[in-house]
Protein backbone atom coordinates (compact mmCIF):
# COMPACT_ATOMS: atom_id res chain seq x y z
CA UNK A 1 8.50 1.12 -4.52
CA UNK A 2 4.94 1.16 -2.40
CA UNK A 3 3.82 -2.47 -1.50
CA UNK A 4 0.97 -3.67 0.64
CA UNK A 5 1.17 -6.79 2.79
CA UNK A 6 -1.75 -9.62 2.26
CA UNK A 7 -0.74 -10.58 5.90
CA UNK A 8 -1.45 -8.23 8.75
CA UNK A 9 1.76 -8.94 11.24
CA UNK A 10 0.84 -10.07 14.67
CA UNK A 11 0.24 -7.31 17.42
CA UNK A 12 3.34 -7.23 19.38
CA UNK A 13 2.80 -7.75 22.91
CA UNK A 14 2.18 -5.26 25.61
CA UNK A 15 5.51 -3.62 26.62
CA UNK A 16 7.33 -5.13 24.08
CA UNK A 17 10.30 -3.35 22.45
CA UNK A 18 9.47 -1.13 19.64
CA UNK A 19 5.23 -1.71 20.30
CA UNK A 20 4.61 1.75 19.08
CA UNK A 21 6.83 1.71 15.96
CA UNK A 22 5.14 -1.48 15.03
CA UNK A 23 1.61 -0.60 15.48
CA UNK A 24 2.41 2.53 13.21
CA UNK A 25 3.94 0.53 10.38
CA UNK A 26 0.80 -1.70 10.49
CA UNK A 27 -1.66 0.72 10.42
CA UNK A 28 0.11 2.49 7.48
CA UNK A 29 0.06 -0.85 5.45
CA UNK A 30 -3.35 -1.23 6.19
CA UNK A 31 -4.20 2.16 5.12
CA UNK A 32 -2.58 1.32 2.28
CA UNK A 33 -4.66 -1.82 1.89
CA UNK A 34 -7.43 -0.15 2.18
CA UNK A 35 -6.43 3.12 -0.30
CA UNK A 36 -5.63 0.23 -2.81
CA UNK A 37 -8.97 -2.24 -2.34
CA UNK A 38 -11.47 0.66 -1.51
CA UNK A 39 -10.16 4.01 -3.32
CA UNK A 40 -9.34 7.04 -1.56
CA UNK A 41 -12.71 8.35 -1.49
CA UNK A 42 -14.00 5.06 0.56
CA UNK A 43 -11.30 4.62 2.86
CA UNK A 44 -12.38 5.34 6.34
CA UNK A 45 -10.89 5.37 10.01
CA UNK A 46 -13.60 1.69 10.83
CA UNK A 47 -12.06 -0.09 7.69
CA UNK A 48 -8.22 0.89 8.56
CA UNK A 49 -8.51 0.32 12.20
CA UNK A 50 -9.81 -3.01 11.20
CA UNK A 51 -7.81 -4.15 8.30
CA UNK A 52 -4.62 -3.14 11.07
CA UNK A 53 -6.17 -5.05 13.95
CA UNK A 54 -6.53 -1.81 16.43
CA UNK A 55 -9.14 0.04 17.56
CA UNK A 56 -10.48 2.82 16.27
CA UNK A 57 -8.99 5.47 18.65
CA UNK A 58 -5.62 4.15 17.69
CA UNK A 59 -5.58 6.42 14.35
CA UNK A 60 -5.85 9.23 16.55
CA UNK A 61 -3.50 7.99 19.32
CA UNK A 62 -0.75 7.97 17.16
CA UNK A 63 -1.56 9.59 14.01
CA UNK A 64 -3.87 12.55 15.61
CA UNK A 65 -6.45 12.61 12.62
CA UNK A 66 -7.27 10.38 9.35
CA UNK A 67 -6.12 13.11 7.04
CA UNK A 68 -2.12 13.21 9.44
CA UNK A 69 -2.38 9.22 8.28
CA UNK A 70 -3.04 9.48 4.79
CA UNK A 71 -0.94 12.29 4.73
CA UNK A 72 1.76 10.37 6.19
CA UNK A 73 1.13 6.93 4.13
CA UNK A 74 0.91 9.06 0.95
CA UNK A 75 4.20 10.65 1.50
CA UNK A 76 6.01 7.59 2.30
CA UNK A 77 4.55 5.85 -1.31
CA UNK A 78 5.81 8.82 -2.66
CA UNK A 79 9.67 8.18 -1.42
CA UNK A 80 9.38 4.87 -3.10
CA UNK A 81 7.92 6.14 -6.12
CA UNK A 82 10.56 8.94 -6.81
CA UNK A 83 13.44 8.83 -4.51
CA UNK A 84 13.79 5.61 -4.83
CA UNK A 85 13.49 5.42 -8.54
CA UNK A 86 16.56 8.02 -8.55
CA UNK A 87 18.71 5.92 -6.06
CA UNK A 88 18.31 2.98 -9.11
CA UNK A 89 19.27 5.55 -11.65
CA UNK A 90 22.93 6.42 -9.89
CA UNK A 91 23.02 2.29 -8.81
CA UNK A 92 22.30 1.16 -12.62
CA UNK A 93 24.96 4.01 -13.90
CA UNK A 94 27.68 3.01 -11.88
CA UNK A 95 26.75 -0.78 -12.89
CA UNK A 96 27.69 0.55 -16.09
CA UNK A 97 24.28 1.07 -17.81
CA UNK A 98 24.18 3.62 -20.35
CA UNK A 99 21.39 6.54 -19.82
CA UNK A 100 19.26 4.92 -22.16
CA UNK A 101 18.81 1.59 -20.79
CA UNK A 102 18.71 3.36 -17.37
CA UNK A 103 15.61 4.74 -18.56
CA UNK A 104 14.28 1.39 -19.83
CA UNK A 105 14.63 -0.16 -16.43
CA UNK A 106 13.50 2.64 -13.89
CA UNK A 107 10.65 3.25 -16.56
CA UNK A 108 9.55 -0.80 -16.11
CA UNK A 109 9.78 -0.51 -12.27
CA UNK A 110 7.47 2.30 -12.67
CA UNK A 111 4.79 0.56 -14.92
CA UNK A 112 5.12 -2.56 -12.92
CA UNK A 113 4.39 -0.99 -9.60
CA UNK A 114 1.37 1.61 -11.16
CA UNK A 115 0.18 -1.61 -12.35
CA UNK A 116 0.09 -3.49 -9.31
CA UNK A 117 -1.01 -0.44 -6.97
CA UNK A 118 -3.33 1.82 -9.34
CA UNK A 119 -5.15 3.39 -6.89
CA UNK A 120 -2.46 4.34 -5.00
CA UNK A 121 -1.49 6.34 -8.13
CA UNK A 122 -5.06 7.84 -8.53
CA UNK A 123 -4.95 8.90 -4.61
CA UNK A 124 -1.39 10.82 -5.43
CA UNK A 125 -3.49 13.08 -8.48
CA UNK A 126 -6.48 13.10 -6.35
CA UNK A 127 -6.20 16.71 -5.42
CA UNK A 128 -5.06 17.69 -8.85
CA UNK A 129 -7.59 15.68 -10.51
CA UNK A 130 -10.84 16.04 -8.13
CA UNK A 131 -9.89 19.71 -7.15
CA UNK A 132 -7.70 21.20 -10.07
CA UNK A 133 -5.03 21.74 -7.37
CA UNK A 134 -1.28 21.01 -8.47
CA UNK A 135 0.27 22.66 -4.90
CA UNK A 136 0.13 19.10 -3.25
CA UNK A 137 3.08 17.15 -2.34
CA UNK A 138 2.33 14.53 -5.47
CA UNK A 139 3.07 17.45 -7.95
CA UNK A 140 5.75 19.09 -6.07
CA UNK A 141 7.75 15.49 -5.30
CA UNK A 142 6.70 14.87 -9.51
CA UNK A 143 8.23 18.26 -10.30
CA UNK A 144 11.45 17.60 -8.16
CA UNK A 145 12.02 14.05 -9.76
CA UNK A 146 11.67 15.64 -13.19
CA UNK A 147 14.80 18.12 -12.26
CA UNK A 148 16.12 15.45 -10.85
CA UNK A 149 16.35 13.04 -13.93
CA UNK A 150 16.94 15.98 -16.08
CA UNK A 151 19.91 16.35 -14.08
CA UNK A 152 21.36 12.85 -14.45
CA UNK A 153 20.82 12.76 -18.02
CA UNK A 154 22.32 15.98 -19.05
CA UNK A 155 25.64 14.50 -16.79
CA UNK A 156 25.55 11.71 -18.91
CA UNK A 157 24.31 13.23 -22.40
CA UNK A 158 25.63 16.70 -22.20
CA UNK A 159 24.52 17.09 -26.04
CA UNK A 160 20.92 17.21 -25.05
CA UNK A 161 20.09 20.28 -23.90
CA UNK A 162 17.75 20.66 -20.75
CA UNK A 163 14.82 21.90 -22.61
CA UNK A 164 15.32 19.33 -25.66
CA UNK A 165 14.94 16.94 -22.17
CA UNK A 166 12.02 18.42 -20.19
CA UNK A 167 10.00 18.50 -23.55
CA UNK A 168 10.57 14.56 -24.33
CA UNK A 169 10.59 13.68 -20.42
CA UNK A 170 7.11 15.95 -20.00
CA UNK A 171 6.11 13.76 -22.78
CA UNK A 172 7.00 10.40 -21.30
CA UNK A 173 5.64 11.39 -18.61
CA UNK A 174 2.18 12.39 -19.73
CA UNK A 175 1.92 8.17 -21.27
CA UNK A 176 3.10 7.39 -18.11
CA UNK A 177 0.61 9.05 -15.64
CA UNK A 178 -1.89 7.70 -17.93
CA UNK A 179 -0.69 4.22 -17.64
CA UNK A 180 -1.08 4.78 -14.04
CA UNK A 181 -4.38 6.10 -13.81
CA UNK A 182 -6.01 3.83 -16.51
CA UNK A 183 -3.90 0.73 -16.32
CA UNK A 184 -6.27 -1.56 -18.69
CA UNK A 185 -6.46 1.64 -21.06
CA UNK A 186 -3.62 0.17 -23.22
CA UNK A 187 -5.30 -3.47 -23.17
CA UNK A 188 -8.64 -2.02 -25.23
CA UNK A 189 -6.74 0.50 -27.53
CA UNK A 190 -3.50 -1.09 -28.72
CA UNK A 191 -4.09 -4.74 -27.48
CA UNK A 192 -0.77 -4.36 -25.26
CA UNK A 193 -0.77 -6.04 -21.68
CA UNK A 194 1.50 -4.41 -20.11
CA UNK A 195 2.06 -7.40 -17.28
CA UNK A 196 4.05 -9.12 -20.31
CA UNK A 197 7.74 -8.57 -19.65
CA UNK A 198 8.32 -8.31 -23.62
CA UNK A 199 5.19 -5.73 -24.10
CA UNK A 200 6.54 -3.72 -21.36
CA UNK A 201 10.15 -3.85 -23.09
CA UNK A 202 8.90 -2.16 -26.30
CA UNK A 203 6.69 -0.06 -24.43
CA UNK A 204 9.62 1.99 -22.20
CA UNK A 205 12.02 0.91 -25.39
CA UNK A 206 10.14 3.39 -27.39
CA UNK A 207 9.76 5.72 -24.38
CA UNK A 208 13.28 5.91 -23.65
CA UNK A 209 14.09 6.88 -27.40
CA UNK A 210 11.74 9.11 -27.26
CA UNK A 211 14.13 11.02 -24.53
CA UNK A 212 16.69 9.64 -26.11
CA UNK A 213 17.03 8.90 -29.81
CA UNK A 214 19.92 9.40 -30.60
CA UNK A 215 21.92 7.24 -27.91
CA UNK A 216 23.44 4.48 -29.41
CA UNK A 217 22.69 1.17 -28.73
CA UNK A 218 23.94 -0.59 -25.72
CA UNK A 219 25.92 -3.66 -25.80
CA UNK A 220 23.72 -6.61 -24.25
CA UNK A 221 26.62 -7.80 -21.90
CA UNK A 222 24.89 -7.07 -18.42
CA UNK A 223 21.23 -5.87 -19.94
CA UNK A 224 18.40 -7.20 -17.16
């Protein structure tokens, strides 16, 4: 999952090994510092340069425009978001996990990291929101981690069929992107803070049955 440092590392000294692979990683943290204290929208090339300790013509030096680095930054919170979230559904299956509670605990990591980083989930739908545009890389990476998950589930619960799972995932997902985009929605409407650990349970509980209802129910031997 995405994560942005409070602590800007320390410029690495001239010549030192690596210099240029370490200025890049810190100006991609800081822009998404920035993405996540300012929005999208605000974030300029004067407030990352800054929050990354560089000058301005640094962006350019080794980025070539603003748009190559948010490009860039976006793409790599996108690995984390949906890559990664399929890596922990083949390591919790061969820990044993059922499909179900696999679901329960990729779903959490999901809510717990929209929560902490919501704007960084608004700037992935910004072209699909601002412009109507669903040709970005957000939808096409969202699209490719649906197939994927449809994939692993119908390995594991043949007697779903795929559209039986793309209906109730499609689903899911729609509460989920939601979550994301209005994470204090949930707070107003149903009274549910979803920064409780046993809120969140019964949240992706229900969410996973939803996909799921007629798995049967795990033993606890193991459960996170």
């Amino acid at each position: 999952m995405a994560s942005a440092s409070s602590e800007k590392p320390a410029k690495p000294a001239a010549g030192a090994p690596g210099k240029r692979d370490d200025i890049r990683e810190r100006i991609i943290k800081a822009t998404i510092d920035c993405i996540e204290r300012n929005g999208i929208e605000a974030t300029g090339v004067r407030d990352i340069a800054q929050e990354a300790g560089v000058n301005g013509a640094a962006i350019n030096y080794y980025f070539g425009s603003k748009d190559n680095l948010l490009a860039i930054t976006l793409e790599g919170t996108l690995d984390q978001a949906f890559s990664d979230v399929l890596e922990d559904f083949d390591k919790f299956a061969q820990e044993g996990h059922g499909p179900r509670r696999i679901l329960e605990l990729i779903f959490d990591e999901l809510i717990q990291h929209t929560l902490q980083y919501p704007r960084i989930a608004y700037a992935h739908m910004h072209e699909a929101i601002n412009e109507q545009r669903y040709d970005g890389r957000a939808m096409s990476r969202l699209h490719d981690f649906v197939d994927g998950l449809v994939e692993r589930i119908r390995a594991k619960k043949a007697s779903r069929s795929e559209q039986q799972l793309r209906v109730s995932i499609t689903q899911v997902w729609s509460v989920m992107l939601f979550a994301a985009l209005l994470p204090r929605f949930f707070e107003r409407t149903g009274e549910l803070h979803m920064e409780q650990a046993d809120v969140r349970k019964a949240f992706v509980l229900q969410m996973a049955r939803t996909i799921l209802p007629d798995e049967d129910e795990e033993p606890r031997r193991g459960r996170r």
